[in-house]
PDB file of N, CA and C in Angstrom:
ATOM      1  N   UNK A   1    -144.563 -32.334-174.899  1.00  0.00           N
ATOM      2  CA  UNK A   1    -143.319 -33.065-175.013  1.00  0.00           C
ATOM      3  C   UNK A   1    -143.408 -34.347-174.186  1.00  0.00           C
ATOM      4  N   UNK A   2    -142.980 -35.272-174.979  1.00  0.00           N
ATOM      5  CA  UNK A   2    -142.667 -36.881-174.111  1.00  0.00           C
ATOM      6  C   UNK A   2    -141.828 -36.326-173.606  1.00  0.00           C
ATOM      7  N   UNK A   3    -141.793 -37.556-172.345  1.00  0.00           N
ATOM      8  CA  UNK A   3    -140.464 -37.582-171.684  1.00  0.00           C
ATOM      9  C   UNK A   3    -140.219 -38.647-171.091  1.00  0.00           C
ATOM     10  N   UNK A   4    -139.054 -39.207-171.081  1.00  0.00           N
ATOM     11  CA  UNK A   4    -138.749 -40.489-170.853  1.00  0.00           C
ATOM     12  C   UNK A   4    -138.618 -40.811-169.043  1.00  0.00           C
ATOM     13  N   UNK A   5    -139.375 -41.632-168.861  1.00  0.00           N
ATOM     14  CA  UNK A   5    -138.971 -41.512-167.079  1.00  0.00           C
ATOM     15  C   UNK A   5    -138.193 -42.858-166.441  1.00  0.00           C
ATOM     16  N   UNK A   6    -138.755 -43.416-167.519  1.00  0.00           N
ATOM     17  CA  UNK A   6    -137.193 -44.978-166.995  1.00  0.00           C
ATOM     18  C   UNK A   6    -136.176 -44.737-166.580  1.00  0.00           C
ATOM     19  N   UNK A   7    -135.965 -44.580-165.720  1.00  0.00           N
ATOM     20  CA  UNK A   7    -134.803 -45.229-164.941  1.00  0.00           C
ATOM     21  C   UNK A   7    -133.645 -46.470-165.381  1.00  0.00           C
ATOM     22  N   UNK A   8    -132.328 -46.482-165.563  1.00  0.00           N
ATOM     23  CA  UNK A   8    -131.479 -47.416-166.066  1.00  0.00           C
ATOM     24  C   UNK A   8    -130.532 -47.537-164.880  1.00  0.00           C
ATOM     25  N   UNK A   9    -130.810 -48.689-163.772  1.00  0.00           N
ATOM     26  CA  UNK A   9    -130.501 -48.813-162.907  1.00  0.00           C
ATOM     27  C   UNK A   9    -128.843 -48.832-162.852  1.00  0.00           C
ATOM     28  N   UNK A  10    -128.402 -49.613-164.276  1.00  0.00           N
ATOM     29  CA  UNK A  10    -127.458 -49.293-164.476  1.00  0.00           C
ATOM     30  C   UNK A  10    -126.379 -48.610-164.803  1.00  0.00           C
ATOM     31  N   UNK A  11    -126.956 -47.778-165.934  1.00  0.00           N
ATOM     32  CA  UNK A  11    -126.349 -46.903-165.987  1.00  0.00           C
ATOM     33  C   UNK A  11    -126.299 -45.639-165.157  1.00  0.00           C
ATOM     34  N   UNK A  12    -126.847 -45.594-164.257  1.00  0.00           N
ATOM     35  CA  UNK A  12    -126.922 -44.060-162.905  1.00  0.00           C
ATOM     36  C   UNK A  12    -125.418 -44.568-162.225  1.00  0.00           C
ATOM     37  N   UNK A  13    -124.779 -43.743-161.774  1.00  0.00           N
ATOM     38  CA  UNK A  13    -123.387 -43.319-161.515  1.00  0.00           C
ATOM     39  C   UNK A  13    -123.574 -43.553-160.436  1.00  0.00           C
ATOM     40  N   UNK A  14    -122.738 -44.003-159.469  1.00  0.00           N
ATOM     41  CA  UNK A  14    -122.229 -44.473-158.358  1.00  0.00           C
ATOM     42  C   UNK A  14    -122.161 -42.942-157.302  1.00  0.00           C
ATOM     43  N   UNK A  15    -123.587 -42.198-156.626  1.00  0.00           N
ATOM     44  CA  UNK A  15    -123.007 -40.979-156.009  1.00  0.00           C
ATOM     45  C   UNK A  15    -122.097 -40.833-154.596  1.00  0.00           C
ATOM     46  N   UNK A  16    -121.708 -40.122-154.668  1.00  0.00           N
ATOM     47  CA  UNK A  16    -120.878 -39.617-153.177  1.00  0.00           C
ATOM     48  C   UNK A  16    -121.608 -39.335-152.150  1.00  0.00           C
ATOM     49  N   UNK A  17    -122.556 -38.266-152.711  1.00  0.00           N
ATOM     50  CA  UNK A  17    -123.705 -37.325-151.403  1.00  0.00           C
ATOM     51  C   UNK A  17    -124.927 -37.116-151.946  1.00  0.00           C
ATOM     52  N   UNK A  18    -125.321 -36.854-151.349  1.00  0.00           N
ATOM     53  CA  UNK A  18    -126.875 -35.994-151.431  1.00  0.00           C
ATOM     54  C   UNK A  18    -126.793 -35.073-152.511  1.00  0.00           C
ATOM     55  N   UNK A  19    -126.200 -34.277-152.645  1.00  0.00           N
ATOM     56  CA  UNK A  19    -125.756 -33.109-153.418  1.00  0.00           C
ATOM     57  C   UNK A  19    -125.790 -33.548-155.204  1.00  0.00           C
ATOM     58  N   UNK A  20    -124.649 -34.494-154.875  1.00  0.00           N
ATOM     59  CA  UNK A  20    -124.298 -34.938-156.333  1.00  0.00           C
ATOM     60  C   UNK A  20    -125.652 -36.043-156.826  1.00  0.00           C
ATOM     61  N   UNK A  21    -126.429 -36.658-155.966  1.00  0.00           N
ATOM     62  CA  UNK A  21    -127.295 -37.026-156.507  1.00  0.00           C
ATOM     63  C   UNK A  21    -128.654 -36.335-156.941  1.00  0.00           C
ATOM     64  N   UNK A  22    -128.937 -35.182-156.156  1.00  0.00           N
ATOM     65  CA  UNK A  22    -129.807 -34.355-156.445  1.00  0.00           C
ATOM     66  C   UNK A  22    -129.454 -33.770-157.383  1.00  0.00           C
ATOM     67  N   UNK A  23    -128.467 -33.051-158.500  1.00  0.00           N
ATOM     68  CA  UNK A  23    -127.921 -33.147-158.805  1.00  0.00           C
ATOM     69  C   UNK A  23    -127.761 -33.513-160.382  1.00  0.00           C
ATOM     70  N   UNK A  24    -127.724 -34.394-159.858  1.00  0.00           N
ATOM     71  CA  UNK A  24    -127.991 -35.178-161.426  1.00  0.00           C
ATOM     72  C   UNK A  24    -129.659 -35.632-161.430  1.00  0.00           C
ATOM     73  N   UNK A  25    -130.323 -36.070-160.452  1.00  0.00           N
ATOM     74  CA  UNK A  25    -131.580 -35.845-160.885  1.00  0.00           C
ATOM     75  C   UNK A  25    -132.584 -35.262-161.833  1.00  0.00           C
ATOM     76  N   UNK A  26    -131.931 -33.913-160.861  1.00  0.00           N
ATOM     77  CA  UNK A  26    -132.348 -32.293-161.143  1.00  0.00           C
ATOM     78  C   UNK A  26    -132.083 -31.847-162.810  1.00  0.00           C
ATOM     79  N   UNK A  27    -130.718 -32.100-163.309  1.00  0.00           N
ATOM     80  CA  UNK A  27    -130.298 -31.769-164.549  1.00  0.00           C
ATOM     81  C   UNK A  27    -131.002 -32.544-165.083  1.00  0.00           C
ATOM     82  N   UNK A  28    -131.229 -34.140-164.923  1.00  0.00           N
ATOM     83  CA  UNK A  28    -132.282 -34.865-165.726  1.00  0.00           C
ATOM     84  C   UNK A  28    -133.728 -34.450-166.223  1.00  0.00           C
ATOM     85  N   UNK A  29    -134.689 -34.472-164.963  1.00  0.00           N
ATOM     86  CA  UNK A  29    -136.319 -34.011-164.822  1.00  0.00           C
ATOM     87  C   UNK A  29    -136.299 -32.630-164.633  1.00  0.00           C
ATOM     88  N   UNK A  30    -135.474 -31.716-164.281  1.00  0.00           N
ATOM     89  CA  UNK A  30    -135.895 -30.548-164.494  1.00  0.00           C
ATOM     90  C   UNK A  30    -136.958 -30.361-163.357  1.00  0.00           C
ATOM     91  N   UNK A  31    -137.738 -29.283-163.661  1.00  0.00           N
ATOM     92  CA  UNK A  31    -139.089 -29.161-162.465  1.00  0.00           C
ATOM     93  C   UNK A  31    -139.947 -30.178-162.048  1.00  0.00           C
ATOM     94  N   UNK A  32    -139.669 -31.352-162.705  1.00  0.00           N
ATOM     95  CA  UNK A  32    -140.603 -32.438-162.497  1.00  0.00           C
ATOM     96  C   UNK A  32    -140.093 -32.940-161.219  1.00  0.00           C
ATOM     97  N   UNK A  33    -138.618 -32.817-160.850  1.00  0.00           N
ATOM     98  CA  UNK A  33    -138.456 -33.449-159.780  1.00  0.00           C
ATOM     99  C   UNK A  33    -138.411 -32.400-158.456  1.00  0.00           C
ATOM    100  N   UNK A  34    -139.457 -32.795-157.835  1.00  0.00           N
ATOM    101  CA  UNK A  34    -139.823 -32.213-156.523  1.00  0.00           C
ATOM    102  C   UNK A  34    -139.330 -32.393-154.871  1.00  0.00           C
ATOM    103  N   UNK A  35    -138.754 -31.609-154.572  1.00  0.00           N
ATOM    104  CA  UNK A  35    -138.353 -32.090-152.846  1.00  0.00           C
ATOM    105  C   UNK A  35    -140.137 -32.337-152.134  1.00  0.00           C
ATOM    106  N   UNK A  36    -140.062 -33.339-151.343  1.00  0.00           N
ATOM    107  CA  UNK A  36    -141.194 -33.902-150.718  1.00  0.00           C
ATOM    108  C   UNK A  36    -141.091 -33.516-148.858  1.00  0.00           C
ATOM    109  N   UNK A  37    -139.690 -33.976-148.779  1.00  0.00           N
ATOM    110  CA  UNK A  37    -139.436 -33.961-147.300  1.00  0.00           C
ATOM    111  C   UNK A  37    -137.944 -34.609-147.274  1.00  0.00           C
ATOM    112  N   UNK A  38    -137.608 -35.009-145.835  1.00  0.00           N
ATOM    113  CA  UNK A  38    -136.357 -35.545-144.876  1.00  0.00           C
ATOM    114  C   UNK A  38    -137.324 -36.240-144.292  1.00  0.00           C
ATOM    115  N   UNK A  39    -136.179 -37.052-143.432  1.00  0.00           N
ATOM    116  CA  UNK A  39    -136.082 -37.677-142.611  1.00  0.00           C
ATOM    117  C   UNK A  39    -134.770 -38.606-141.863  1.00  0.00           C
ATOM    118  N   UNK A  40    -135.159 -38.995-140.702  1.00  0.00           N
ATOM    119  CA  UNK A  40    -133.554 -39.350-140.701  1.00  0.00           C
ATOM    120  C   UNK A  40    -133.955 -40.914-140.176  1.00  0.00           C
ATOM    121  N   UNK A  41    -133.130 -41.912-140.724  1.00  0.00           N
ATOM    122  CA  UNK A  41    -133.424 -43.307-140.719  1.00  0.00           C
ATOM    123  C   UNK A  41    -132.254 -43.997-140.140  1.00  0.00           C
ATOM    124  N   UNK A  42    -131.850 -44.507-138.918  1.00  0.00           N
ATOM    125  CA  UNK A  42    -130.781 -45.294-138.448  1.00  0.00           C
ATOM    126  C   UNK A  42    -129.933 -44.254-138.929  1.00  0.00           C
ATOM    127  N   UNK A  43    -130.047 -43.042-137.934  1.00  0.00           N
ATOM    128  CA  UNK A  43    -128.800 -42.073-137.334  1.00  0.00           C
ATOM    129  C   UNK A  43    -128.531 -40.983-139.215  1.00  0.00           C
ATOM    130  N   UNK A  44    -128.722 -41.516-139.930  1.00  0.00           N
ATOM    131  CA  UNK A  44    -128.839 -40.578-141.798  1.00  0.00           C
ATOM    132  C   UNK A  44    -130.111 -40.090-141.976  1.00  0.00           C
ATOM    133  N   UNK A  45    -129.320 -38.688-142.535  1.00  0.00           N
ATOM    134  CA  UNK A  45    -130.501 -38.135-142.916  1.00  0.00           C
ATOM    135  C   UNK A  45    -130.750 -38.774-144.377  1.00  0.00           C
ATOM    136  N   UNK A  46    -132.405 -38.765-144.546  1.00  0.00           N
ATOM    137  CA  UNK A  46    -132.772 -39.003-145.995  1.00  0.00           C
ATOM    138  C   UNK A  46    -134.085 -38.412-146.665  1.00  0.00           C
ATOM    139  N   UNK A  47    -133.662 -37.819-147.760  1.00  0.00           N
ATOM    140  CA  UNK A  47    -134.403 -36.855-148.523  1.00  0.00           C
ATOM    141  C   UNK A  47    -135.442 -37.317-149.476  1.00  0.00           C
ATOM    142  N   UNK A  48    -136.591 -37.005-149.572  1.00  0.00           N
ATOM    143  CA  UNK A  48    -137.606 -37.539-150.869  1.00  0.00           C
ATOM    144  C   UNK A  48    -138.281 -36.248-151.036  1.00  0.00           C
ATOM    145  N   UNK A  49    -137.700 -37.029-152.810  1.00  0.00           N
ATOM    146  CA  UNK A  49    -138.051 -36.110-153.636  1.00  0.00           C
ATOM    147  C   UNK A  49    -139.362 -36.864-154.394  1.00  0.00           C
ATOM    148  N   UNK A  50    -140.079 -36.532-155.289  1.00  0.00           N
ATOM    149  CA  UNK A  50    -141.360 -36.790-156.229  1.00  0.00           C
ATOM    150  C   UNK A  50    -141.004 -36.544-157.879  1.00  0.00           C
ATOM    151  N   UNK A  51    -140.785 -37.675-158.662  1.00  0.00           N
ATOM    152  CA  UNK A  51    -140.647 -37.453-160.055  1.00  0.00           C
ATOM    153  C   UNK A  51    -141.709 -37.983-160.700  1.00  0.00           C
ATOM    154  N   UNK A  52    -142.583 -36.139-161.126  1.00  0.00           N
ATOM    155  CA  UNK A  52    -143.607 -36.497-161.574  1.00  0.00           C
ATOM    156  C   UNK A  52    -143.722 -36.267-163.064  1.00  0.00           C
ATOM    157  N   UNK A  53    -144.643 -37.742-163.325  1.00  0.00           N
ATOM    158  CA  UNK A  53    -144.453 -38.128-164.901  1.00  0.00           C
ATOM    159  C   UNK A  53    -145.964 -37.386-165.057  1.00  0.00           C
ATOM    160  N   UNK A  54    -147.437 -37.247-164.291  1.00  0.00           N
ATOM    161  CA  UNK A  54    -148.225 -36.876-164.778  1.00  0.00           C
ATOM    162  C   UNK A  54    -148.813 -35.557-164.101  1.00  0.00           C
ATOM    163  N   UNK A  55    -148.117 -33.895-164.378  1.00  0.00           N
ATOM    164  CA  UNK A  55    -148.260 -32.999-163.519  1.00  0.00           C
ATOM    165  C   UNK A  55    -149.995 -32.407-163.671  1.00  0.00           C
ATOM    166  N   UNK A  56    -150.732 -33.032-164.843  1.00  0.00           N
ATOM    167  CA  UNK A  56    -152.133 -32.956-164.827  1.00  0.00           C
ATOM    168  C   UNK A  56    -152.891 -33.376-163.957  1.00  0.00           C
ATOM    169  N   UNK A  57    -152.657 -34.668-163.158  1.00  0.00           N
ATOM    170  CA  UNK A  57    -153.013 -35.772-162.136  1.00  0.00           C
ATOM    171  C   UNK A  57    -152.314 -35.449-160.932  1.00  0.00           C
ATOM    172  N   UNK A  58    -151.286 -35.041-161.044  1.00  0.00           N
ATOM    173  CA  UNK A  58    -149.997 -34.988-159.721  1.00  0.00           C
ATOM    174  C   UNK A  58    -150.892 -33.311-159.480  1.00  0.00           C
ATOM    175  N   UNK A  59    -150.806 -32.342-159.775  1.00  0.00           N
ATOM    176  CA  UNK A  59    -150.855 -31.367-159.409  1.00  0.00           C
ATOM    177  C   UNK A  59    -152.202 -31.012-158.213  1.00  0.00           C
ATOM    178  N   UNK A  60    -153.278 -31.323-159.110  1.00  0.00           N
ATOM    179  CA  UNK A  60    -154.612 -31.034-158.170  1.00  0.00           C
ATOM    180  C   UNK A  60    -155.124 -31.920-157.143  1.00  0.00           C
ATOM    181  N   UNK A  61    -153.941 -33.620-157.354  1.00  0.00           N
ATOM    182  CA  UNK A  61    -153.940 -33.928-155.873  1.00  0.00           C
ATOM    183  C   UNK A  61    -152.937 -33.453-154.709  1.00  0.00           C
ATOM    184  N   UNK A  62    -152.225 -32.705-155.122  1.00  0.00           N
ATOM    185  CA  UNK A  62    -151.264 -32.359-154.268  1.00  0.00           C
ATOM    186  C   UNK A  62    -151.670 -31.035-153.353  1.00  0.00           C
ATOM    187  N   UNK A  63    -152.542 -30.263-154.419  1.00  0.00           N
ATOM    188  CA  UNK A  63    -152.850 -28.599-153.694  1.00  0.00           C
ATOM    189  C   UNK A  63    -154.264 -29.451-152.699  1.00  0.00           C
ATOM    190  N   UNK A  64    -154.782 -30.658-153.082  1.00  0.00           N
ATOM    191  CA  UNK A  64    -156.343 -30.927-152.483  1.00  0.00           C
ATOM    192  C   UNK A  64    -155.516 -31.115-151.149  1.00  0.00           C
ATOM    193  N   UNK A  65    -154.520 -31.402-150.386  1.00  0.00           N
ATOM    194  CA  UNK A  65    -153.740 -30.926-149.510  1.00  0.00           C
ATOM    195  C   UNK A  65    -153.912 -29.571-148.642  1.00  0.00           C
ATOM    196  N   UNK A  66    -153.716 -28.770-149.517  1.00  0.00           N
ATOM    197  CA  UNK A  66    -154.030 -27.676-148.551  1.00  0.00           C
ATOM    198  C   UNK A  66    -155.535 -26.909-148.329  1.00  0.00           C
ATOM    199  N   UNK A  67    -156.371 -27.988-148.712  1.00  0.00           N
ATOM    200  CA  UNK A  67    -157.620 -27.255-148.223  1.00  0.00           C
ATOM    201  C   UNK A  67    -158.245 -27.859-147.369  1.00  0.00           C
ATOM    202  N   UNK A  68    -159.374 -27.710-146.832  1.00  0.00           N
ATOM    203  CA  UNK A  68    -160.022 -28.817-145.889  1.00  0.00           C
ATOM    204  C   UNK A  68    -160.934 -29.720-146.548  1.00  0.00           C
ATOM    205  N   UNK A  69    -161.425 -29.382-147.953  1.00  0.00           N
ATOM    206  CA  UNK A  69    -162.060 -30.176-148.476  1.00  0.00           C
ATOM    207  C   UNK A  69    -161.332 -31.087-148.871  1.00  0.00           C
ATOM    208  N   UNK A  70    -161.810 -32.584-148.641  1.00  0.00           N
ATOM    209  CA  UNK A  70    -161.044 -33.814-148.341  1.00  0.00           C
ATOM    210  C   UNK A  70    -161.527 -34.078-149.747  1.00  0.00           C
ATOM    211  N   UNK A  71    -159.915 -34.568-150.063  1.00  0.00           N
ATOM    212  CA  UNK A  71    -159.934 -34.799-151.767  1.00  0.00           C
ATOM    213  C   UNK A  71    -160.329 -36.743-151.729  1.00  0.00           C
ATOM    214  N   UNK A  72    -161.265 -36.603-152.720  1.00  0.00           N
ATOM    215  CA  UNK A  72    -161.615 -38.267-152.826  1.00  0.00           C
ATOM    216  C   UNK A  72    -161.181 -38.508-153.580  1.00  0.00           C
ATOM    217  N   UNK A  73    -160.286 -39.682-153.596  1.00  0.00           N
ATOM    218  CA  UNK A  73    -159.574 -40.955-154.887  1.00  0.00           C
ATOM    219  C   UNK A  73    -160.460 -41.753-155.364  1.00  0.00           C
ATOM    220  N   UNK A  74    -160.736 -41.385-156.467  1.00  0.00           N
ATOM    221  CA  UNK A  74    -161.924 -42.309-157.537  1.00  0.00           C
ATOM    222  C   UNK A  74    -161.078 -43.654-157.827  1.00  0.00           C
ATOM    223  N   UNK A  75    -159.721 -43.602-157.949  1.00  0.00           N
ATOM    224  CA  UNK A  75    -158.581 -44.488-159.105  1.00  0.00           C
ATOM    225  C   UNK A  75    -157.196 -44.075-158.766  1.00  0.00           C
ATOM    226  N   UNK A  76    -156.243 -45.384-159.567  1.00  0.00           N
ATOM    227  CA  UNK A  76    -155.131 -45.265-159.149  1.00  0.00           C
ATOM    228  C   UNK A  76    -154.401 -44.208-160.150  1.00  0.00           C
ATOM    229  N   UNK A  77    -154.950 -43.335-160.638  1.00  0.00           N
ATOM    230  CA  UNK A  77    -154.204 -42.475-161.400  1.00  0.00           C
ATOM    231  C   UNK A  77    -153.302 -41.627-161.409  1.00  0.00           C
ATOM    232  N   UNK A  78    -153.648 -41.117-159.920  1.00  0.00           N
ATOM    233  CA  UNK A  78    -153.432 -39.979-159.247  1.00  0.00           C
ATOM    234  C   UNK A  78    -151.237 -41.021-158.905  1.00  0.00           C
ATOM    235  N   UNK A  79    -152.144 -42.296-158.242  1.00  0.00           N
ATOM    236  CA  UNK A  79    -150.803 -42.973-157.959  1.00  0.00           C
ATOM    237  C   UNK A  79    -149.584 -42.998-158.560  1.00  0.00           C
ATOM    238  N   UNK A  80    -150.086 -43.326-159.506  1.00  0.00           N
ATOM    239  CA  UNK A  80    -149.077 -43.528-161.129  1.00  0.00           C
ATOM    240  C   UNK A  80    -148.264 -42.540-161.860  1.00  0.00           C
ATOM    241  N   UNK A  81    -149.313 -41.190-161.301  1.00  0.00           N
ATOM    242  CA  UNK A  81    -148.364 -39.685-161.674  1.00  0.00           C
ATOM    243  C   UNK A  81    -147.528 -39.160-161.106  1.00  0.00           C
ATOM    244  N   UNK A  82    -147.183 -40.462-160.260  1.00  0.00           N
ATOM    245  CA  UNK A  82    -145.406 -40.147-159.407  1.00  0.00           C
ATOM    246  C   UNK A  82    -144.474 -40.992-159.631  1.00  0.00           C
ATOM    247  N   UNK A  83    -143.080 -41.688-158.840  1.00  0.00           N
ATOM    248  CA  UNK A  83    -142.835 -42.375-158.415  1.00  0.00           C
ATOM    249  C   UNK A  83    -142.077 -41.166-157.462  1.00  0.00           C
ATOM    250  N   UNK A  84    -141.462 -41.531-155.599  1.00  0.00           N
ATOM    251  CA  UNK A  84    -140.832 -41.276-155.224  1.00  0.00           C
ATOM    252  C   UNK A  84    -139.663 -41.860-155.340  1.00  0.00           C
ATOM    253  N   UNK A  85    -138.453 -41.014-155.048  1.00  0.00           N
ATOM    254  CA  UNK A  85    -137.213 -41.199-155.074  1.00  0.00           C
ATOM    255  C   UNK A  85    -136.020 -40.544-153.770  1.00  0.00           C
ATOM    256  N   UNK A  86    -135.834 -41.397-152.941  1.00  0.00           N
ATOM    257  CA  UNK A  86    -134.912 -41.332-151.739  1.00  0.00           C
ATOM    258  C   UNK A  86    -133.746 -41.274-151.675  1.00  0.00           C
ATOM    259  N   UNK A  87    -133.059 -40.092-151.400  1.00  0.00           N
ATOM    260  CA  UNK A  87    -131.827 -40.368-151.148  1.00  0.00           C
ATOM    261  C   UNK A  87    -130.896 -39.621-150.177  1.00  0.00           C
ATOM    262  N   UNK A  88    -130.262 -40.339-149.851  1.00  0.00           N
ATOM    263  CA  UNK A  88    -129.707 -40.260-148.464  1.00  0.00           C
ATOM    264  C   UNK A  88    -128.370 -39.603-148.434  1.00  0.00           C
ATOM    265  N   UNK A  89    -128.016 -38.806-147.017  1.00  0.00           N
ATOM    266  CA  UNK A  89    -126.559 -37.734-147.343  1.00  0.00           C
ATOM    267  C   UNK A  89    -125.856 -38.788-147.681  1.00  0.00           C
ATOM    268  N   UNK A  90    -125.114 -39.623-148.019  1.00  0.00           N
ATOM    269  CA  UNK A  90    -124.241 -40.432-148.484  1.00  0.00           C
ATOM    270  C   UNK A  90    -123.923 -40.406-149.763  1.00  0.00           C
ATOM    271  N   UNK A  91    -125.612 -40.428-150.521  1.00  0.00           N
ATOM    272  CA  UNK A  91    -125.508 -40.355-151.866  1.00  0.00           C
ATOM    273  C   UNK A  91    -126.161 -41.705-152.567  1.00  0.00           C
ATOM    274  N   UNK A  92    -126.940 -42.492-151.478  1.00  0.00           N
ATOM    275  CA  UNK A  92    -127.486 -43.642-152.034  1.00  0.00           C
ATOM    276  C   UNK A  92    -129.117 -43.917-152.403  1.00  0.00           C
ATOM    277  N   UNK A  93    -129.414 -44.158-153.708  1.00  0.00           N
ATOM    278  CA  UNK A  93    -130.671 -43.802-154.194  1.00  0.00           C
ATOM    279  C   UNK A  93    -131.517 -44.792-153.651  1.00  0.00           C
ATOM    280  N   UNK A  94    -133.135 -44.938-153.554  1.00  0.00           N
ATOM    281  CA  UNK A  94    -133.342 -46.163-153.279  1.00  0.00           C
ATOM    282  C   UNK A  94    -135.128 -45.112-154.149  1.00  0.00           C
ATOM    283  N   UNK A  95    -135.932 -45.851-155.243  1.00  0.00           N
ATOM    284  CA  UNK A  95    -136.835 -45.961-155.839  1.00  0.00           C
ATOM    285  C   UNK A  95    -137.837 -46.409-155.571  1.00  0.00           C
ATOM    286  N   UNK A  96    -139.288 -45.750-155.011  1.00  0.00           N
ATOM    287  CA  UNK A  96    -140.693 -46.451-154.518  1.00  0.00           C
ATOM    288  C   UNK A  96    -141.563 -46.162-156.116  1.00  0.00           C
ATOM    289  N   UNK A  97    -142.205 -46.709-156.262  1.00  0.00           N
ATOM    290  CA  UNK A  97    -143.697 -46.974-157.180  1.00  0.00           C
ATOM    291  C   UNK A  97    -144.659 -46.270-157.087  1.00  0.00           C
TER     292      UNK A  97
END
């Protein structure tokens, strides 16, 4: 199955919290969208998640993580089978590449 991963800056809804934006994420990508971590940035906490478009590429660099054998990057492929996506208890999204 395709799946569309564009983003329509405009049309995404104005969120309240964390909640309601995860949220609607979540109902969007389904399992594709992954919690990554927190953090807290000028006193807010903020959450990243991973919306992955290529889980063939995304997957076996992610487990090369938990071993000690140090995974080598041939190419930007591995790059491309993400984008992260941040968002903060407030409810404000902010999109990395």
């Amino acid at each position: 199955m395709n799946q569309d991963f564009s983003i329509n800056h405009e049309q995404m809804p104005n969120f309240k919290s964390h909640e309601e934006a995860r949220t609607y994420f979540k109902n969007l990508y389904g399992d594709r969208f992954l919690l990554r971590g927190t953090d807290i940035r000028e006193g807010t906490k903020v959450t990243m998640y991973h919306l992955v478009k290529n889980p063939e590429v995304y997957q076996p660099y992610m487990e090369s993580f938990s071993h000690e054998v140090k995974h080598e990057i041939t190419n930007m492929d591995v790059f491309k089978s993400y984008n992260t996506i941040e968002i903060d208890e407030n409810g404000n999204v902010h999109f990395q590449s």
